[in-house]
Protein backbone atom coordinates (compact mmCIF):
# COMPACT_ATOMS: atom_id res chain seq x y z
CA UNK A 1 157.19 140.10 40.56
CA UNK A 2 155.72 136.41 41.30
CA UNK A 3 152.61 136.14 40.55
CA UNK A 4 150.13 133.31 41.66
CA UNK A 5 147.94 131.53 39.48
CA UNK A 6 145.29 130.14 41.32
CA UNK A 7 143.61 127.21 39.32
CA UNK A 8 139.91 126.85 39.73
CA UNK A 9 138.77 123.63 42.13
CA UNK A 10 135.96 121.46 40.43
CA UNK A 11 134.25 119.85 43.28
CA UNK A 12 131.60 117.42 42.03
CA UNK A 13 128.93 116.51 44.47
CA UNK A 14 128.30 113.31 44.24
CA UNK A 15 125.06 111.66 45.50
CA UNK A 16 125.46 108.37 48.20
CA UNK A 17 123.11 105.93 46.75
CA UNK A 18 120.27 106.20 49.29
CA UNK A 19 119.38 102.57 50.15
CA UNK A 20 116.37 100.90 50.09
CA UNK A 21 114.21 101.30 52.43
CA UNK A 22 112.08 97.80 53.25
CA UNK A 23 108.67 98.73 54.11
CA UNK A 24 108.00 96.22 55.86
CA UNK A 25 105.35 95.92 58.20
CA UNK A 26 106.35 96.88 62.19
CA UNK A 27 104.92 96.89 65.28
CA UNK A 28 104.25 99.98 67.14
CA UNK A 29 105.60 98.56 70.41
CA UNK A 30 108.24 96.24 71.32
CA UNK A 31 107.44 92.52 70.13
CA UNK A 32 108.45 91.45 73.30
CA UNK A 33 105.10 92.27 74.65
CA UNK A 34 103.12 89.72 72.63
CA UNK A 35 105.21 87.63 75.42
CA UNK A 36 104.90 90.07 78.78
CA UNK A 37 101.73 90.59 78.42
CA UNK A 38 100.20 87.49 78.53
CA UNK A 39 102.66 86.55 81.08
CA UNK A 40 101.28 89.25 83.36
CA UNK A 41 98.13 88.16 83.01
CA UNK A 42 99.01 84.85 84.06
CA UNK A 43 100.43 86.39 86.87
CA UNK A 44 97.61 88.73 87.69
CA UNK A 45 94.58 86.11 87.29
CA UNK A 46 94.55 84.69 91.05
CA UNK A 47 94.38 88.27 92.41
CA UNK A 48 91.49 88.82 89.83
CA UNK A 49 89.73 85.80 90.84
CA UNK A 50 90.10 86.24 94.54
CA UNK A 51 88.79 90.29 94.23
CA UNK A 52 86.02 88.58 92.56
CA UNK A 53 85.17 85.89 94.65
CA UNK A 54 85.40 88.63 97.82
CA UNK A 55 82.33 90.08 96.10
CA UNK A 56 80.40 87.22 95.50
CA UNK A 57 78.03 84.99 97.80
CA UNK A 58 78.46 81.94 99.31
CA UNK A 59 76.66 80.13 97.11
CA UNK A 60 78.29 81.72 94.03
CA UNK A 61 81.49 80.58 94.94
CA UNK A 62 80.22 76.98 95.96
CA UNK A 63 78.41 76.73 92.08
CA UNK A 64 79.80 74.90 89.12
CA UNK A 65 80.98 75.73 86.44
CA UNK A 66 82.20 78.52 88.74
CA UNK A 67 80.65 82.22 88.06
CA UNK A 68 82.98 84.39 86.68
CA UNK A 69 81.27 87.55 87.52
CA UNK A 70 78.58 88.54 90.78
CA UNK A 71 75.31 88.99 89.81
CA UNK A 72 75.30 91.56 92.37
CA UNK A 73 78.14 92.54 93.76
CA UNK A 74 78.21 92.32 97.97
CA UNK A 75 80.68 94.79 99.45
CA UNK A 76 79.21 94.11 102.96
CA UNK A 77 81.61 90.75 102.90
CA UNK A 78 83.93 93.12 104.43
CA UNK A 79 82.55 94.51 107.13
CA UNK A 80 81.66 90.77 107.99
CA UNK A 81 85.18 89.75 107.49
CA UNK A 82 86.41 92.83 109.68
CA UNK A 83 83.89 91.98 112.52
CA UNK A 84 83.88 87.99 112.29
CA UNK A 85 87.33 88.15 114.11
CA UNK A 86 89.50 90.95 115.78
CA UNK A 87 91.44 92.08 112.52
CA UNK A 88 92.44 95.53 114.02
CA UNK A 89 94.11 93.45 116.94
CA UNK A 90 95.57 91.65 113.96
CA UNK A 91 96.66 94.72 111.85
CA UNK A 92 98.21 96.27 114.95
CA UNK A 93 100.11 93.31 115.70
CA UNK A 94 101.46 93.21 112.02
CA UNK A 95 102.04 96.73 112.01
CA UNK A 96 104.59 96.31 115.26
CA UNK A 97 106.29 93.46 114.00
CA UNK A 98 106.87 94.87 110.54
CA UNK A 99 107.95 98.25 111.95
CA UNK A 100 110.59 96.81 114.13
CA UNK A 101 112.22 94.36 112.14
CA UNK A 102 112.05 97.16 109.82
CA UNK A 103 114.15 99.44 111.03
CA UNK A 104 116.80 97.12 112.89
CA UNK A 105 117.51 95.60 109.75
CA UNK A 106 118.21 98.68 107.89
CA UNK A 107 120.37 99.81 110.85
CA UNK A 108 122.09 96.20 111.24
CA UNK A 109 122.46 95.55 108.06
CA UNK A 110 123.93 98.82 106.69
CA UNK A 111 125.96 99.12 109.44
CA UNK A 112 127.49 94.95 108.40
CA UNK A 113 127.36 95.74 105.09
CA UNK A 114 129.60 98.89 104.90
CA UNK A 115 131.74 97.05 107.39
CA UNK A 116 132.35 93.87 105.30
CA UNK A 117 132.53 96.55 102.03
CA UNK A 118 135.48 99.12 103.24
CA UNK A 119 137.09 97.96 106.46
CA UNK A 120 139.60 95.47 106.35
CA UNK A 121 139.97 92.97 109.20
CA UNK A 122 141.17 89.46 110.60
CA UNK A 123 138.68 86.66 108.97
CA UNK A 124 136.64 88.97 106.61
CA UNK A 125 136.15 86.87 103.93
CA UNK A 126 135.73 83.78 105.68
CA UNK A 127 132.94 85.32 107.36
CA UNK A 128 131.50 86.72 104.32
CA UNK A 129 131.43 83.18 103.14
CA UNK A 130 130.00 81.39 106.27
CA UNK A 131 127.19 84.34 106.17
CA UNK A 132 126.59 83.68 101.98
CA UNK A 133 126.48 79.94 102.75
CA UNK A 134 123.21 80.42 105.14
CA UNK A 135 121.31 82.09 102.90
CA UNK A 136 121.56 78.30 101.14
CA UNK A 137 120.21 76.75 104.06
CA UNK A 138 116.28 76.53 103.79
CA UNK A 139 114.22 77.88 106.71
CA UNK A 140 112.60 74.54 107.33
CA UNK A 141 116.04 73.11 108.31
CA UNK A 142 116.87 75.49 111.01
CA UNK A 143 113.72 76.61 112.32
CA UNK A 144 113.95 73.81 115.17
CA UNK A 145 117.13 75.18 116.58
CA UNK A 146 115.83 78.66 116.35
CA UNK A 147 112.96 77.78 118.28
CA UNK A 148 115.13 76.56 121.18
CA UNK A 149 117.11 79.57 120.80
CA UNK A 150 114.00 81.58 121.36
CA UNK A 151 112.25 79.69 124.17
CA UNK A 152 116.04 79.73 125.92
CA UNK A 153 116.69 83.44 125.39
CA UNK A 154 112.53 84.10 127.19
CA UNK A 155 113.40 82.21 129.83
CA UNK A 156 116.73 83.01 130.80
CA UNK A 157 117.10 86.87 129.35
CA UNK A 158 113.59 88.58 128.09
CA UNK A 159 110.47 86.72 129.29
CA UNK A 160 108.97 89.76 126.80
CA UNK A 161 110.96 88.06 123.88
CA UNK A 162 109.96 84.72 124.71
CA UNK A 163 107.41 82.08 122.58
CA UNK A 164 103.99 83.00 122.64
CA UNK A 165 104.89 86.28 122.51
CA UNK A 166 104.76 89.36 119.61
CA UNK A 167 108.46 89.44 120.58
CA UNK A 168 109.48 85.97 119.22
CA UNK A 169 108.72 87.29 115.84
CA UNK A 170 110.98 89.88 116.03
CA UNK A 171 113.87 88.31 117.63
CA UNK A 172 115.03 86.15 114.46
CA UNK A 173 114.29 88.77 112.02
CA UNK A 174 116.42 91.74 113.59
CA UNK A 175 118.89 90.65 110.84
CA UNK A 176 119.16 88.70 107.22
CA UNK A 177 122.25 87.54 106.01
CA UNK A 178 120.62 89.10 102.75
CA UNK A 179 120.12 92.17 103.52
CA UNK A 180 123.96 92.42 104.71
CA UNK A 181 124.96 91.29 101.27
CA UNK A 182 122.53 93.42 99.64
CA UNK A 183 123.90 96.75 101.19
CA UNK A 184 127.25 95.19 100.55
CA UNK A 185 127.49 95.06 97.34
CA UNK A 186 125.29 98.76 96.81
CA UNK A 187 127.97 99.95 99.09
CA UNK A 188 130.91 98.91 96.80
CA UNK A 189 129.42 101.22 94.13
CA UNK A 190 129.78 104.34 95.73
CA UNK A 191 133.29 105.89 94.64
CA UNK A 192 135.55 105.40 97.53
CA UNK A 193 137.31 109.17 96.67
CA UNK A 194 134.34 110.51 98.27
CA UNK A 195 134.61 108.46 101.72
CA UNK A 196 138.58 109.17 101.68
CA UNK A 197 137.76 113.38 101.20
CA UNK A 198 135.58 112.81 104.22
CA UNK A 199 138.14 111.26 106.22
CA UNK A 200 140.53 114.02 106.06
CA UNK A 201 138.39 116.90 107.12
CA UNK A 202 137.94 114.55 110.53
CA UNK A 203 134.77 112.66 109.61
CA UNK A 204 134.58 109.51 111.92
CA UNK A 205 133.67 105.81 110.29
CA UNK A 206 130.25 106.47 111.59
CA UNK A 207 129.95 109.93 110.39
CA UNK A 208 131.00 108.98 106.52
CA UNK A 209 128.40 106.27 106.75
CA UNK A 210 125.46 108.11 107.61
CA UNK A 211 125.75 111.50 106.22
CA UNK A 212 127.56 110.49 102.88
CA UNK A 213 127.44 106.48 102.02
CA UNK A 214 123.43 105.80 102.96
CA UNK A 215 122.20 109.01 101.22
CA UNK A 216 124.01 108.13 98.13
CA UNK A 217 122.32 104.25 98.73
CA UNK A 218 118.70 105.82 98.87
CA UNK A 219 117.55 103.04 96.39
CA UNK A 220 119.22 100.11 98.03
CA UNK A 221 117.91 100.97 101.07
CA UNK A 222 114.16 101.55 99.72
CA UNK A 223 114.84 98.03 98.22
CA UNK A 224 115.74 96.30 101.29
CA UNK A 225 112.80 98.07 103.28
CA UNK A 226 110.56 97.08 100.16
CA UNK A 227 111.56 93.67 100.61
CA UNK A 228 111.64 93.44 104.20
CA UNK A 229 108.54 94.45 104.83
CA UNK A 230 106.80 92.34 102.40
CA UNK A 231 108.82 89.28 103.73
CA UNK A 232 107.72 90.27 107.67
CA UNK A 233 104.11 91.22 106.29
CA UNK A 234 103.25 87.87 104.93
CA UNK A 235 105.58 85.69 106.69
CA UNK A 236 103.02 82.68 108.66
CA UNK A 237 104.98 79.84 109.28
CA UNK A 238 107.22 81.10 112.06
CA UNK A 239 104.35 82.98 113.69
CA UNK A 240 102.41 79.37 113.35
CA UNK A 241 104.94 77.80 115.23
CA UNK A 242 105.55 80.12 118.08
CA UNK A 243 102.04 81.98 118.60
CA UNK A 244 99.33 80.01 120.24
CA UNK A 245 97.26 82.99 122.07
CA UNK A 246 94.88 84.86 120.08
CA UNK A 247 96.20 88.47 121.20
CA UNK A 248 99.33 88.00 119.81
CA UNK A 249 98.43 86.69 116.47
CA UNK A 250 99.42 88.37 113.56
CA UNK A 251 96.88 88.81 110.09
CA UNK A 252 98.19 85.83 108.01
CA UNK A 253 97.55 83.94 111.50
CA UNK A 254 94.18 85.39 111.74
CA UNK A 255 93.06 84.74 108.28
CA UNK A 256 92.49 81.32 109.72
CA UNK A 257 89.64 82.31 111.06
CA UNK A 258 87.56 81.90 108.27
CA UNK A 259 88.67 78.56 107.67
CA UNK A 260 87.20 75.38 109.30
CA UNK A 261 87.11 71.61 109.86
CA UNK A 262 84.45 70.61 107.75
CA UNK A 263 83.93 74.66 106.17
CA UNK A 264 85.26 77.36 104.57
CA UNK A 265 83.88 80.92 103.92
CA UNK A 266 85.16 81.45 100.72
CA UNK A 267 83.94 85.06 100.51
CA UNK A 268 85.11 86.47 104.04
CA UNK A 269 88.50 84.60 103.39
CA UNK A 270 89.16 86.40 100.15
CA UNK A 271 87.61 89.72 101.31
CA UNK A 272 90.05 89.28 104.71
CA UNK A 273 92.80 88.48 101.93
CA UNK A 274 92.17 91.58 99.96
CA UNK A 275 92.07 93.88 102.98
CA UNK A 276 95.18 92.18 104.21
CA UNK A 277 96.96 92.65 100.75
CA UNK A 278 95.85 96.45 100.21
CA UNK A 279 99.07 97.63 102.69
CA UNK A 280 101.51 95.72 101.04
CA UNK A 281 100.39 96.97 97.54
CA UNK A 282 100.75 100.31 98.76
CA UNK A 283 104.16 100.08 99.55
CA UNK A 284 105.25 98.12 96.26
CA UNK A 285 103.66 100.91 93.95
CA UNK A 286 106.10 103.18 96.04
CA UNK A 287 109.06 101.52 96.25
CA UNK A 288 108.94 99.99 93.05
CA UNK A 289 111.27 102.77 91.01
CA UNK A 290 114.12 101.67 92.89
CA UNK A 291 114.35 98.04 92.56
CA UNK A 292 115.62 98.29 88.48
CA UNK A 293 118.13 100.60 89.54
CA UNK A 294 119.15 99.23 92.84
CA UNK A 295 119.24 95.57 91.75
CA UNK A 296 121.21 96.61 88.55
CA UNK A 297 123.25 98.27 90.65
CA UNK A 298 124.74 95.82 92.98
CA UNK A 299 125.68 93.25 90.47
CA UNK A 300 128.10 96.17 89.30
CA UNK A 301 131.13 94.62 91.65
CA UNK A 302 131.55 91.02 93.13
């Protein structure tokens, strides 16, 4: 008979040494606000000033030292700025430019972008490269040759598309070599598996895009739109050079209005400016959740 002896196990617990704790004094937020936030206020102040100054009279915003705040507020600067010059002509006129460009660089642009991200041809990189090495060419360098591009294609193709017309603002902006980069690169994110799974149940090129690669690219594409309707929005130098009638004049175009040779209504020109900016502040507070996670996004892949 074997019998087991089992010795008793001491286990002795033995205490860690719980470190000091430094109490120190920290700061309920991230100290990286003591910089951001006067930084955004930096940023902020000339919308500030020019809200005030829509409220203000004339000969507030003539005095000096300047006056920081209306005695008495006048709202009725706006109805003067909305009836001192045909602003809804103005709005509309913005409104069809920016919708057009709009969508036909979404379409162009994903369409470019997806093809320079999965299909393989003759000359693809080369052709990426050519279309990266516009985007370092500056607007003011080209806009001469775009002009006679413009003037040729009204009076040889499209009279409708032609200089002093709504149309010659369009006709430039159909595409940006940034936006086809842009989608590019979001496009390079999405796992390719999920394309290939398409493919062999009979999907088409076209069909994969659309019903599997843009709804995954939901934020790169509210990015772009973001972006491309702020850029169409405010964009006044083009416009300056190929618009000359008043019908066709666009709001940053329009804002002139208020300016003279010898004058300028400082109040209806910053109430004009506020009304103009209210659209374009609407559609940054709702695109705005994408661009962190878009932008961080494409840099994923070169």
């Amino acid at each position: 008979m074997t019998t087991t002896e089992s010795a008793p196990t001491e286990t002795v617990a033995r205490e860690a040494p719980s470190p000091r704790r430094e109490r120190g004094f920290r700061l309920p937020f991230s100290p990286w606000h003591l910089v951001l936030i006067p930084m955004t206020f930096v940023l902020i102040l000339p919308l500030l000033w020019m809200l005030v100054t829509s409220l203000e009279t004339e000969s507030e915003t003539n005095h000096f030292p300047p006056v920081l705040l209306p005695e008495r507020p006048r709202f009725a600067n706006y109805t003067e700025a909305w009836a001192a010059a045909p602003f809804g002509h103005f709005f509309l006129n913005s409104a069809m430019v920016t919708v057009v460009v709009l969508i036909s660089n979404l379409v162009v642009c994903s369409l470019a972008g997806y093809a320079f991200a999965r299909i393989r041809f003759l000359g693809r990189g080369a052709l990426f490269v050519t279309l990266m090495a516009t985007l370092m060419v500056p607007f003011q360098v080209t806009m001469i040759p775009v002009f006679l591009i413009v003037k040729w294609f009204g009076d040889n193709v499209w009279a409708g598309l032609g200089i002093d017309h709504i149309g010659a603002l369009m006709l430039p902006n159909l595409a940006t070599a940034f936006g086809i980069f842009f989608l590019r690169q979001f496009f390079q994110t999405v796992p390719v598996e999920l394309e290939e799974a398409a493919r062999v149940d009979g999907t088409s090129r076209l069909g994969v895009l659309f019903k599997i690669v843009l709804p995954l690219s939901l934020p790169a594409m509210s990015t772009l739109a973001a972006l491309t309707v702020l850029t169409s929005w405010n964009d006044f130098l083009w416009p300056l050079i190929v618009i000359t009638s008043q019908d066709q004049m666009t709001i940053p175009l329009g804002l002139s209005y208020f300016q003279g040779a010898h004058r300028v209504k400082w109040p209806l020109l910053m109430a004009a400016n506020v009304m103009s900016l209210l659209p374009m502040l609407l559609v940054f507070i709702g695109a705005q959740r994408y661009f962190v996670q878009s932008v961080a996004s494409t840099g994923i892949k070169g």
